[in-house]
Protein backbone atom coordinates (compact mmCIF):
# COMPACT_ATOMS: atom_id res chain seq x y z
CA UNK A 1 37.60 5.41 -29.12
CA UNK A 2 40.64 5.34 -26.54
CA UNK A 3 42.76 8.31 -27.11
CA UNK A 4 46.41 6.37 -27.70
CA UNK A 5 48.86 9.66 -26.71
CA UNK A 6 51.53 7.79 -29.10
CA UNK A 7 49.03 6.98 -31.85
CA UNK A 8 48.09 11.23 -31.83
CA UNK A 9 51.65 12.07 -31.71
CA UNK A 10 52.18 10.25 -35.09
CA UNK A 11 49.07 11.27 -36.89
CA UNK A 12 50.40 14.99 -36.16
CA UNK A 13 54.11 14.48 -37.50
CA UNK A 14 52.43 12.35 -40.33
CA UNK A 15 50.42 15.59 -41.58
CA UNK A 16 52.57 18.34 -40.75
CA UNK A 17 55.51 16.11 -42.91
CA UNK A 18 52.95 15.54 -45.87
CA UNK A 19 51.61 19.39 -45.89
CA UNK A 20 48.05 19.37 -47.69
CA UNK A 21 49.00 22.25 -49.95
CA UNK A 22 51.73 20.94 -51.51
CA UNK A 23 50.04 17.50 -52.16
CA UNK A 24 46.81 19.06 -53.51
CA UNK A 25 48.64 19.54 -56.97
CA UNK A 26 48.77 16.24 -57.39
CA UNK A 27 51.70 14.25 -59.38
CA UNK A 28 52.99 12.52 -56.00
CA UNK A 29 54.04 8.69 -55.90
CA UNK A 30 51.42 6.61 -53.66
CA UNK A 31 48.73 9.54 -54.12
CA UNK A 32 45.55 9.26 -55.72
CA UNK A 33 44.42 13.40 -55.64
CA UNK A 34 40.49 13.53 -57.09
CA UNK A 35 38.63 17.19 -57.60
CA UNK A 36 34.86 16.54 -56.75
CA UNK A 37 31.99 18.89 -57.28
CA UNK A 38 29.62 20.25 -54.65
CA UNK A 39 26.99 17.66 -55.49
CA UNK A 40 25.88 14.98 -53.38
CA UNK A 41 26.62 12.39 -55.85
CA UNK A 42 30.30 13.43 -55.61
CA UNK A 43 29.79 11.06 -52.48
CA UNK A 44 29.54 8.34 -54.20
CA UNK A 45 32.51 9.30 -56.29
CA UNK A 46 34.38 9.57 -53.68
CA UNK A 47 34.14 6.15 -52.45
CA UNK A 48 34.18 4.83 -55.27
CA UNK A 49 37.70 6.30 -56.23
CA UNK A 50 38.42 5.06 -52.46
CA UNK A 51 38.35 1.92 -52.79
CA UNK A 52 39.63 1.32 -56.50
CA UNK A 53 42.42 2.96 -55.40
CA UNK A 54 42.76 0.86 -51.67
CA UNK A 55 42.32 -2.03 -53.86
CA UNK A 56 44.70 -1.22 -56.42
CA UNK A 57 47.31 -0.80 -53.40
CA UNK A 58 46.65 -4.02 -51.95
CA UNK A 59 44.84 -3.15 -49.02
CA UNK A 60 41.41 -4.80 -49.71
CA UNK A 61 41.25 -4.77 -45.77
CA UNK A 62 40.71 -1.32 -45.32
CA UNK A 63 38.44 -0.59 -48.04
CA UNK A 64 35.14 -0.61 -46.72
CA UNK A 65 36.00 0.82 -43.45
CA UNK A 66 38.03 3.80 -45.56
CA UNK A 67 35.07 4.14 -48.11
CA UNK A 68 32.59 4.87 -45.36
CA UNK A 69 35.34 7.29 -43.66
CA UNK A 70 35.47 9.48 -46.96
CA UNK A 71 31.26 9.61 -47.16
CA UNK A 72 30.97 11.11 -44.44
CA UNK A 73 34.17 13.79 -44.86
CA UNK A 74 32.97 14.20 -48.39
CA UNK A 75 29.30 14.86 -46.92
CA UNK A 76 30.45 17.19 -44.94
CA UNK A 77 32.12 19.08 -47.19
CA UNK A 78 29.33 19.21 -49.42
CA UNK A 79 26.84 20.64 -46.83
CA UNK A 80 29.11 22.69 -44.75
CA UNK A 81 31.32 24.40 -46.97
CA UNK A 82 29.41 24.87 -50.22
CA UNK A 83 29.21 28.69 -50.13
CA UNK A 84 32.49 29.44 -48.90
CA UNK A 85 34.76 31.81 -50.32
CA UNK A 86 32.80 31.37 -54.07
CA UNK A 87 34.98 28.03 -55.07
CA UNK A 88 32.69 25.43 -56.33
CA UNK A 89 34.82 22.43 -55.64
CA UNK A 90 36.11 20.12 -52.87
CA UNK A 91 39.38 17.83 -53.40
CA UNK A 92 40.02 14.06 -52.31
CA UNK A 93 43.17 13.26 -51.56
CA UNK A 94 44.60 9.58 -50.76
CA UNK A 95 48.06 8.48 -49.90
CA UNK A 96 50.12 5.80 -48.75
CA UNK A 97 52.43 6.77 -46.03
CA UNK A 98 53.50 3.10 -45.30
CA UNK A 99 52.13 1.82 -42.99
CA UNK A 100 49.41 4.66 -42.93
CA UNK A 101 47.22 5.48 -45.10
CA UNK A 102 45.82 9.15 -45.21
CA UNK A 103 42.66 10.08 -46.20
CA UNK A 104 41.67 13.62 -46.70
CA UNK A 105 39.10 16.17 -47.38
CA UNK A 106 40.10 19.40 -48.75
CA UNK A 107 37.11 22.55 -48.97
CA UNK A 108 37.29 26.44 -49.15
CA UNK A 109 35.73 26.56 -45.42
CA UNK A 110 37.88 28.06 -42.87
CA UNK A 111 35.10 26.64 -40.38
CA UNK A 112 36.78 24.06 -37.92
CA UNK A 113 35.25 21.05 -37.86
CA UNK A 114 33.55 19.97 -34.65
CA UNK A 115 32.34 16.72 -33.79
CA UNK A 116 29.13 16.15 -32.19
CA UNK A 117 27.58 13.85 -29.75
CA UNK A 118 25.83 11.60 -31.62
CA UNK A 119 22.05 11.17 -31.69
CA UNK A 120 21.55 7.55 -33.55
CA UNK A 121 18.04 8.03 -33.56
CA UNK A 122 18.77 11.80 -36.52
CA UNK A 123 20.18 11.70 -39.34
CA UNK A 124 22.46 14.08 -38.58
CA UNK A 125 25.41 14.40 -36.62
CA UNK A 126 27.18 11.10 -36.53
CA UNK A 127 29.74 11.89 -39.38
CA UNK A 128 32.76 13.18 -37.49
CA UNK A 129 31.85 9.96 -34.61
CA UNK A 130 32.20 7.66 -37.58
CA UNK A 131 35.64 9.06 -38.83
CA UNK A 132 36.98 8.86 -35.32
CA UNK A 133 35.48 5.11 -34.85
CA UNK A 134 36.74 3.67 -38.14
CA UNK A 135 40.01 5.65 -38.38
CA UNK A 136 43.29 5.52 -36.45
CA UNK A 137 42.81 9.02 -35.87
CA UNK A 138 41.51 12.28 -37.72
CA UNK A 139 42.25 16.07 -37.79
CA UNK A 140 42.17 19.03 -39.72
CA UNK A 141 45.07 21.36 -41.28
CA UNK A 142 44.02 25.17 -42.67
CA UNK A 143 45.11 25.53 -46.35
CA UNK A 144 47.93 28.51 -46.90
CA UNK A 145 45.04 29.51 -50.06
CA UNK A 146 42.33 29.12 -47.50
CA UNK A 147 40.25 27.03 -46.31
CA UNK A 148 41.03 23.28 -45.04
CA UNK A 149 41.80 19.89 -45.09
CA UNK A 150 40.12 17.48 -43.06
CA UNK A 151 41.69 13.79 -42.93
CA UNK A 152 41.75 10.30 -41.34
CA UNK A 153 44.60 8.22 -40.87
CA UNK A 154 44.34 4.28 -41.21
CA UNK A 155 47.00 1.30 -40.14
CA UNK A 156 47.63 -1.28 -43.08
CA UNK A 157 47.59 -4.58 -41.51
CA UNK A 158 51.32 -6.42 -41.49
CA UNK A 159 51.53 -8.11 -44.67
CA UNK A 160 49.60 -5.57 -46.57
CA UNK A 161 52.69 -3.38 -48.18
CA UNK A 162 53.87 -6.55 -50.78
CA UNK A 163 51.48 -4.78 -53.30
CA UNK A 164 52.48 -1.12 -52.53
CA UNK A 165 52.66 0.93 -55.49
């Protein structure tokens, strides 16, 4: 992915305006907040929930690309941050910051996320390359109660906002 210096900028100001802590208790117009177990099925949840709710918005377009995101932040939650600090759960959070739409990963970890290079031949590793492929760009924010919230914003295409709501 081309780092866009403008495209960054905006992803930053987008999250530090939205502040994960304050969305996390849900009850927020154009948000679609979803507690999730440490279980690998929660995955599938989580995609699921993804793109009913994409879909629901109006933004068929992005579905797929947005499902596929959330796997692999919702995987990583699940393996990396199932032990910390003794909370058994993991939140999705969705929102529509027109034109944006923010994706996000919430977990008790305090660990940063890293991305890897990617070895396409393992299993393993490719999950932070995908959100950084697919998205317009990703990040994390630390949690005032601890731990984190990893996201990835997406671009609606023009024409996409008529079924906002």
């Amino acid at each position: 992915m081309v780092e866009d210096p403008l495209a960054t900028a905006d992803c930053l100001q987008i999250t530090r305006e939205v502040g994960f802590d304050h969305l996390l208790k849900g009850g927020k117009p154009n948000t679609t907040a979803c507690p999730l177990p440490f279980q690998a099925d929660s995955v599938k949840t989580a995609r699921d929930v993804t793109r009913s709710t994409l879909r629901g918005w109006g933004l068929h377009e992005l579905s797929d690309d947005a499902a596929l995101v959330v796997s692999e932040l919702v995987t990583n939650a699940v393996r990396y941050a199932m032990y910390a600090a003794g909370r058994r759960e993991i939140e999705l959070l969705l929102m529509r910051v027109s034109p944006h739409v923010l994706l996000a990963v919430a977990d008790p970890s305090d660990e940063v996320p890293r991305r890897k290079e990617p070895d396409f031949v393992s299993e393993n590793g490719r999950g932070l390359y995908i959100v950084e492929t697919y998205s317009q760009c990703w990040g994390w924010d630390p949690l005032d109660r601890g731990g984190k919230a990893v996201w990835a914003l997406f671009r609606a295409e023009e024409g996409s906002e008529a079924e906002e709501g």
